[in-house]
N, C-alpha and C. Protein backbone atom coordinates (compact mmCIF):
# COMPACT_ATOMS: atom_id res chain seq x y z
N UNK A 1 0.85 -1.17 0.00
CA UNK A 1 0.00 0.00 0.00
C UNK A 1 0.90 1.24 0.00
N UNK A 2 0.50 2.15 -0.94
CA UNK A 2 1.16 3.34 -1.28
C UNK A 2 1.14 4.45 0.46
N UNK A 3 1.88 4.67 0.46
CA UNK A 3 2.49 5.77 1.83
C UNK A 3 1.01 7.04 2.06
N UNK A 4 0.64 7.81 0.82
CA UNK A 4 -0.72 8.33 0.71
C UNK A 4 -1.85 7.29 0.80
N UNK A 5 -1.99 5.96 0.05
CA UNK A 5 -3.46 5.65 0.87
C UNK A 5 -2.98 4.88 2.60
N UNK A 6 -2.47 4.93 2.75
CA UNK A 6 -1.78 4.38 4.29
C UNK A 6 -2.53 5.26 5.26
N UNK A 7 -2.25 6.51 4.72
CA UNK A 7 -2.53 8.19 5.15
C UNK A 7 -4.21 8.18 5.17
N UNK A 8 -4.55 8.07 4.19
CA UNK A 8 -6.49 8.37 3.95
C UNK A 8 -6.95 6.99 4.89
N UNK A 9 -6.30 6.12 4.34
CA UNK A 9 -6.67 5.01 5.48
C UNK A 9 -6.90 5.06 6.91
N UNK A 10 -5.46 5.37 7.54
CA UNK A 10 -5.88 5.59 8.54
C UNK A 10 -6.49 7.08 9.33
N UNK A 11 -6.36 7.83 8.27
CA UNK A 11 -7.78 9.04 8.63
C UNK A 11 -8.84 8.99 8.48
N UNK A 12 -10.00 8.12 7.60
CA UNK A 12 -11.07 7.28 7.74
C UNK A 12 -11.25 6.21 9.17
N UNK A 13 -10.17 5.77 9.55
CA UNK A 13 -10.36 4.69 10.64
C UNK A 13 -10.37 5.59 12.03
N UNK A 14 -9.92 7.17 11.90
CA UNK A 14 -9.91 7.91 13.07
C UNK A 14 -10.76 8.72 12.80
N UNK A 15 -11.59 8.48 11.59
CA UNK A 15 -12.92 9.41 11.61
C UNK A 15 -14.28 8.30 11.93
N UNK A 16 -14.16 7.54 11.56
CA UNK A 16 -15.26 6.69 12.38
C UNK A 16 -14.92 6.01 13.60
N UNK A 17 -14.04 6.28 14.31
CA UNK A 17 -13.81 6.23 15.78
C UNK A 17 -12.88 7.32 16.31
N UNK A 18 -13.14 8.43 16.77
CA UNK A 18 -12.58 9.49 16.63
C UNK A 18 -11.68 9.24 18.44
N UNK A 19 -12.57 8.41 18.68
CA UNK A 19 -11.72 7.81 20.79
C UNK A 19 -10.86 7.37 20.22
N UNK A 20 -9.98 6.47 19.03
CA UNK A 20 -9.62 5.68 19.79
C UNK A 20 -7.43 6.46 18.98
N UNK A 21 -7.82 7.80 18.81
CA UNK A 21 -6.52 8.20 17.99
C UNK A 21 -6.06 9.67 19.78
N UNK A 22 -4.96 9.75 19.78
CA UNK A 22 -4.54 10.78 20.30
C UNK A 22 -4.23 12.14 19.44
N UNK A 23 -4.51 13.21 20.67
CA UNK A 23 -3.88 14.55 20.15
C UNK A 23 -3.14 14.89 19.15
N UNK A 24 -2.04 14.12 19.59
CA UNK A 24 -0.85 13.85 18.87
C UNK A 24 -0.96 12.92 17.18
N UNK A 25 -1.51 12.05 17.34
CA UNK A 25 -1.88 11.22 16.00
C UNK A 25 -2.57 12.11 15.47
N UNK A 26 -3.76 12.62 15.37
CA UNK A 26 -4.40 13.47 14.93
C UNK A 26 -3.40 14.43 14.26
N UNK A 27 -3.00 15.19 14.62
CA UNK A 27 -1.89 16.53 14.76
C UNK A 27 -0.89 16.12 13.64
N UNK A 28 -0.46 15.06 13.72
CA UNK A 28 0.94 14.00 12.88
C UNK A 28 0.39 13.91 11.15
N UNK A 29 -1.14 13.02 11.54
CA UNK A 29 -2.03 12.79 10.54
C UNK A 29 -2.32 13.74 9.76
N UNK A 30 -2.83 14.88 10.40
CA UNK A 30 -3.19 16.02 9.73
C UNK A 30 -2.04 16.98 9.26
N UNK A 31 -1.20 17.57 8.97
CA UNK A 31 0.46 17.54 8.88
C UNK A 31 0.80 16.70 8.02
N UNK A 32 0.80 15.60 7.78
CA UNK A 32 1.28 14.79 6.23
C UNK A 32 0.02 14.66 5.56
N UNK A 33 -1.09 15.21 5.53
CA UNK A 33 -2.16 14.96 4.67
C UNK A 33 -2.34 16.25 4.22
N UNK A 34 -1.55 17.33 5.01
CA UNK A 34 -1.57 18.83 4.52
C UNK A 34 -0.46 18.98 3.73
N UNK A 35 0.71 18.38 3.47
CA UNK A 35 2.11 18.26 2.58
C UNK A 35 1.64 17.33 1.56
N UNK A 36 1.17 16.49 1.43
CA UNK A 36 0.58 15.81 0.48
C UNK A 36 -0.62 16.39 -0.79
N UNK A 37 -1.11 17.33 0.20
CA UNK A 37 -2.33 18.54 -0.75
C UNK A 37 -1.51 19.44 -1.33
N UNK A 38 -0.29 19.90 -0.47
CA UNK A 38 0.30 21.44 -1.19
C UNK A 38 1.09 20.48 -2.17
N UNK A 39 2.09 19.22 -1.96
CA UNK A 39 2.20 18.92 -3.00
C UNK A 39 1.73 18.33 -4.24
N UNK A 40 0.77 18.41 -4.00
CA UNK A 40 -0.30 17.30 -5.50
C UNK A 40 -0.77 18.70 -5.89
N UNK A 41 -1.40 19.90 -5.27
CA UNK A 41 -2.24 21.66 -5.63
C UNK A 41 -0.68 21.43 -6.33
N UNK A 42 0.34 21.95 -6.03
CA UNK A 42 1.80 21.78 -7.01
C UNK A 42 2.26 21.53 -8.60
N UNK A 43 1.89 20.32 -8.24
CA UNK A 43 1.76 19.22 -9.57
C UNK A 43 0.88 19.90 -10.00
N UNK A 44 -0.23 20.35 -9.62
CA UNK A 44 -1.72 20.13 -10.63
C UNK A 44 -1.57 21.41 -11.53
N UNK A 45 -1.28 22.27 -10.70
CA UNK A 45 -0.01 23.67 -11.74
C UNK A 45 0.63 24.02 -12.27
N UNK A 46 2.04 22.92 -12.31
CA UNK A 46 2.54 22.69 -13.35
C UNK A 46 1.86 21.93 -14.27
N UNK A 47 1.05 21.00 -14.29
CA UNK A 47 0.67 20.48 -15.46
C UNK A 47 -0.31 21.38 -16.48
N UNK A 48 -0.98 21.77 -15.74
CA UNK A 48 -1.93 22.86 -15.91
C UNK A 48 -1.24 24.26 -16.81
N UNK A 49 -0.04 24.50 -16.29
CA UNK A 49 1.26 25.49 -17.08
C UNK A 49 1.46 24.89 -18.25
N UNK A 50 2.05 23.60 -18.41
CA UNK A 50 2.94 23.08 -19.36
C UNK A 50 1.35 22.36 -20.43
N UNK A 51 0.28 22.20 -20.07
CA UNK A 51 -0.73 21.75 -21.11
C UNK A 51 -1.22 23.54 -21.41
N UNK A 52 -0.68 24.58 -21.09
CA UNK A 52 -0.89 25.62 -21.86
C UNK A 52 -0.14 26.17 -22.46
N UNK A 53 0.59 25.24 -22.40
CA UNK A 53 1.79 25.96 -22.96
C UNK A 53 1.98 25.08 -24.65
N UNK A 54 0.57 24.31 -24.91
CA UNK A 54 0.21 23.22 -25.53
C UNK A 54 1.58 21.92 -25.40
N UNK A 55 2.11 21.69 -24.26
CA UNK A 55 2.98 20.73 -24.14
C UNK A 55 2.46 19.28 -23.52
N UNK A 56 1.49 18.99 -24.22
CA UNK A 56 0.87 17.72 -23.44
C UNK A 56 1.21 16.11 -23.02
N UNK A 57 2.23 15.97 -24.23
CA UNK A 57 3.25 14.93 -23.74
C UNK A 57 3.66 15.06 -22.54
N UNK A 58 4.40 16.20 -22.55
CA UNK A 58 5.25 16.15 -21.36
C UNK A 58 4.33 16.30 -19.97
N UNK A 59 3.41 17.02 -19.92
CA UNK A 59 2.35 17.05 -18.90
C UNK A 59 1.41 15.76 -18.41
N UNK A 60 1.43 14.92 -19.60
CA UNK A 60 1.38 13.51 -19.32
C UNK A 60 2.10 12.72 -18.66
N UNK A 61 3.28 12.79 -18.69
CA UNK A 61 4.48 12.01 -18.56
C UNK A 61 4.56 12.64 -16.93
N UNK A 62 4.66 13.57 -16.87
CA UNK A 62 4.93 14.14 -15.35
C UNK A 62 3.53 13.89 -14.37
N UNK A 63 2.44 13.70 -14.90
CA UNK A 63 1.54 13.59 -14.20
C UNK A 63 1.51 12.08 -14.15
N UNK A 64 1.76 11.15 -14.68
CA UNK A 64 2.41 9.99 -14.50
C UNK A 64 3.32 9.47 -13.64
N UNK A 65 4.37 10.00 -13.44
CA UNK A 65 5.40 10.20 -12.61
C UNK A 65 5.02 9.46 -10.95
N UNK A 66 5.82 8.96 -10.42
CA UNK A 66 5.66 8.18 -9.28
C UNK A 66 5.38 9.39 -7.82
N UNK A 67 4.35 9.15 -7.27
CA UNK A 67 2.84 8.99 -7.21
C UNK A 67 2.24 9.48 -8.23
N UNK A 68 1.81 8.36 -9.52
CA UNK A 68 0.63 9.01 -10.21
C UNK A 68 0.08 10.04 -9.49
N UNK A 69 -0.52 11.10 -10.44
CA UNK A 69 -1.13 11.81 -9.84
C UNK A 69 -2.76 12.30 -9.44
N UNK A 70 -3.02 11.25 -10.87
CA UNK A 70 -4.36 10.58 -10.96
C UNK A 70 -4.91 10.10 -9.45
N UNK A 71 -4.18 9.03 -9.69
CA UNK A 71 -4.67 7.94 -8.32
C UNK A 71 -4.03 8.97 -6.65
N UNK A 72 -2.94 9.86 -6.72
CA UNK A 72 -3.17 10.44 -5.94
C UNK A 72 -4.21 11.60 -5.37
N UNK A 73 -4.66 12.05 -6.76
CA UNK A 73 -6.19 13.02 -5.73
C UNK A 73 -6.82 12.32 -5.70
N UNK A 74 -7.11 11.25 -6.33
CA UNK A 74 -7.99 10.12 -5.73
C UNK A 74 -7.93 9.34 -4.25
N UNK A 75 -6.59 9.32 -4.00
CA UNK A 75 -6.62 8.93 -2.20
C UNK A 75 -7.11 9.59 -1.52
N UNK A 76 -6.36 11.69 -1.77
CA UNK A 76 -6.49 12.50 -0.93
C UNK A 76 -8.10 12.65 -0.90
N UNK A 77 -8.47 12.83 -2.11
CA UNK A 77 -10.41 13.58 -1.25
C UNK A 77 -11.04 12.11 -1.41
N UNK A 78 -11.06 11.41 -0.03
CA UNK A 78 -11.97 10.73 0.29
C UNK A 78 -12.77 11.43 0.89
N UNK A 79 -13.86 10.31 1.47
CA UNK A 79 -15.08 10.34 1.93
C UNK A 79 -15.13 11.15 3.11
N UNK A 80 -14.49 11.37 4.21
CA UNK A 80 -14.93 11.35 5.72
C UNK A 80 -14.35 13.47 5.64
N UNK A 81 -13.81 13.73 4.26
CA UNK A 81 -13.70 15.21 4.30
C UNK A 81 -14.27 16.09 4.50
């Protein structure tokens, strides 16, 4: 399992039991799920630059790039947001 759905995972499992996570987990959780948004909002700007720049190969290829970036806003906006 990819390091981001690890992340949505276990922030779904501390949103339908909100007892059973600490201050601190919470705090940790929220903090790599907020570096994970500024960097994917990131990506989504450059690609967004470089497909106006009519460069769509390459905006393909980078949005490809390890974490897809597809399947990564797909982890980040789950359900319990």
């Amino acid at each position: 399992m990819s390091r981001h759905h690890d992340l949505t995972e276990r922030m779904a499992n501390i949103a339908q039991r909100p007892d059973t996570a600490t201050d601190g987990e919470i705090e940790e959780l929220s903090e790599e799920f907020s570096e994970y948004c500024t960097e994917t909002n990131s990506r989504l700007r450059e690609i967004r630059q470089l497909l106006g720049k009519g460069r769509r190969a390459e905006a393909v290829t980078r949005a490809q790039r390890d974490p897809d970036l597809l399947e990564l806003v797909m982890a980040l906006d789950f359900l319990y947001l």
